[in-house]
Protein backbone atom coordinates (compact mmCIF):
# COMPACT_ATOMS: atom_id res chain seq x y z
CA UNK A 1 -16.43 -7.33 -11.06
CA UNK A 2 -14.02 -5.26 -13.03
CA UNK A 3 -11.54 -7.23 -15.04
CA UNK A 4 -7.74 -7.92 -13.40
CA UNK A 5 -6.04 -5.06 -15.12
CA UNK A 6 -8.50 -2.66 -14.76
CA UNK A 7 -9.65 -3.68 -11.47
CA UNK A 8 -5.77 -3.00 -10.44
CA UNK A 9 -5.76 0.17 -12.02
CA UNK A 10 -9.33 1.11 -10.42
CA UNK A 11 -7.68 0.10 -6.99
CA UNK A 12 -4.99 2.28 -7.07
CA UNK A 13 -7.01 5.39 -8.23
CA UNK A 14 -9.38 4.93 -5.55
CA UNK A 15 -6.87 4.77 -2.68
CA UNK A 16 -6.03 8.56 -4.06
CA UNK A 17 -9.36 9.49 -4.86
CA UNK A 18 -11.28 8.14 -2.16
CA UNK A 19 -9.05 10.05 0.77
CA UNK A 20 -8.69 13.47 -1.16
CA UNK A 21 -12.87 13.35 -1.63
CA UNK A 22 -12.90 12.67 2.47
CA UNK A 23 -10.22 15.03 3.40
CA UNK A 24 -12.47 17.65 1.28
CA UNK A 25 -15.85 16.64 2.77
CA UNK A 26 -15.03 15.95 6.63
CA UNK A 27 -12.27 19.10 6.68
CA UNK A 28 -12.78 21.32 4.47
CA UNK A 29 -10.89 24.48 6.40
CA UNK A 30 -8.11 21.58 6.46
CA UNK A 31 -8.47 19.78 3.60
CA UNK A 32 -4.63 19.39 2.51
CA UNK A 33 -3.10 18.18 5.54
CA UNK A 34 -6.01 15.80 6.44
CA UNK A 35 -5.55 14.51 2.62
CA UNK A 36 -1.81 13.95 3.69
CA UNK A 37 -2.67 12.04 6.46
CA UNK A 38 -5.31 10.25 4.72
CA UNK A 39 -2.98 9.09 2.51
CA UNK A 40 -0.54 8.36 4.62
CA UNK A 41 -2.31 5.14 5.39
CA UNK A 42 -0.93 3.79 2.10
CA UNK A 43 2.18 3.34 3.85
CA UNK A 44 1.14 -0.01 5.42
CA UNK A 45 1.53 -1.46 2.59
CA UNK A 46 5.35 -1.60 3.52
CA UNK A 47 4.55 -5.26 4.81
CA UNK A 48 4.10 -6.43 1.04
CA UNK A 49 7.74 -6.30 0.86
CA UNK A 50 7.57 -9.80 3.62
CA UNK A 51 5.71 -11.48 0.60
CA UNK A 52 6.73 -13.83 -2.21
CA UNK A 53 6.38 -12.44 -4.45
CA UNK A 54 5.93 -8.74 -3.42
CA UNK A 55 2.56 -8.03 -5.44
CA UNK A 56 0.12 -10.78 -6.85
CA UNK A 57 -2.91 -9.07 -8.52
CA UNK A 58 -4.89 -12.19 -7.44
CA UNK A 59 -4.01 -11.99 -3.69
CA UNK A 60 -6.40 -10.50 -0.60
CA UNK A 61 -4.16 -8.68 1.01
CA UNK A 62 -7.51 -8.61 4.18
CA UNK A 63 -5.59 -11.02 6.67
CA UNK A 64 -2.89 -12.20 4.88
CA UNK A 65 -0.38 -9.13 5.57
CA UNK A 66 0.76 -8.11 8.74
CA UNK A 67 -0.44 -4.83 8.85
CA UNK A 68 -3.78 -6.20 7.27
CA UNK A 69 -4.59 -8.47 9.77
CA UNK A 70 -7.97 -7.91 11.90
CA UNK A 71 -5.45 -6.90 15.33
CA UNK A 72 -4.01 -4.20 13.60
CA UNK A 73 -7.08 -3.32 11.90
CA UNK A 74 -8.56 -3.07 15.60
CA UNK A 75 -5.70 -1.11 16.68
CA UNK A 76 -6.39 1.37 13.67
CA UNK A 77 -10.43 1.76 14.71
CA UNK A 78 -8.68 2.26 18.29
CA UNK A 79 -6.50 5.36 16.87
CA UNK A 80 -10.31 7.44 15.91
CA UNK A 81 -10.63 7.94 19.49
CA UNK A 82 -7.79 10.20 20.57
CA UNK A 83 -7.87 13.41 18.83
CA UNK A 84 -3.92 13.24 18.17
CA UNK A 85 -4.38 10.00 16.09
CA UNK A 86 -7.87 10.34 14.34
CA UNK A 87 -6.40 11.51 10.86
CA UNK A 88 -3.93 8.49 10.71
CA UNK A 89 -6.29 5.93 12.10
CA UNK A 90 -8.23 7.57 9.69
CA UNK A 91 -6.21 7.06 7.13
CA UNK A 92 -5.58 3.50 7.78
CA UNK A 93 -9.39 2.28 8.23
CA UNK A 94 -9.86 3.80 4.53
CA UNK A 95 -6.94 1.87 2.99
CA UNK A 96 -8.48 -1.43 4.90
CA UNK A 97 -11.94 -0.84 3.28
CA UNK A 98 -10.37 -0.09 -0.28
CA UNK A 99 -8.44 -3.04 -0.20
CA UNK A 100 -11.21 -4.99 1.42
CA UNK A 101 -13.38 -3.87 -1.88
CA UNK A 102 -10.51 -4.89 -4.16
CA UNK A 103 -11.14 -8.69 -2.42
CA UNK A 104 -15.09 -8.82 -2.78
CA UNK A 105 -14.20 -7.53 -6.35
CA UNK A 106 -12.33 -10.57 -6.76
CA UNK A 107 -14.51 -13.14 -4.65
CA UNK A 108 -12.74 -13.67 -1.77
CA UNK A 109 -15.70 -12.64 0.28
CA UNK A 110 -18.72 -13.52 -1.06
């Protein structure tokens, strides 16, 4: 387990990294507008702005945000099925696992 700081850093690089290395392996004709909708799923974290305070570096954000709770997250598996939403949902699953590896990282589910 990576220590606070870096483990925040870490976080953060992966949600770019992780999506650009997906976008290039799954469409590679494609690659720049799937990355853009890959990382597009980093916009659900507009429901950390509903928290006090806004970011805690200690916090699982897996079920305690809105958007992170296990309805939406079955709404965002539901969005790989149409072809018209697969990118986004996509997009969104990634972010979910990423921040659901920040949590095991800090011991929230061991």
């Amino acid at each position: 387990m990576p220590e606070p700081d870096l483990r925040s850093l870490l976080h953060l690089a992966l949600h770019v990294i992780v999506p650009l290395t997906v976008a290039r392996l799954a469409w590679p004709r494609h690659w720049r507008a799937a990355a853009g909708w890959l990382l597009a799923g980093w916009l659900i974290d507009i429901d950390h702005v509903l928290a006090d305070p806004v970011y805690a570096p200690d916090r699982c954000s897996i079920g305690f945000h809105p958007l992170h709770t296990w309805p939406a997250i079955a709404v965002y598996a539901a969005m790989l099925v149409p072809r018209r939403t697969r990118l986004p949902g996509a997009g969104l699953l990634i972010h979910i696992a990423l921040d659901a590896l920040d949590c095991l990282w800090m011991g929230y589910c061991t």
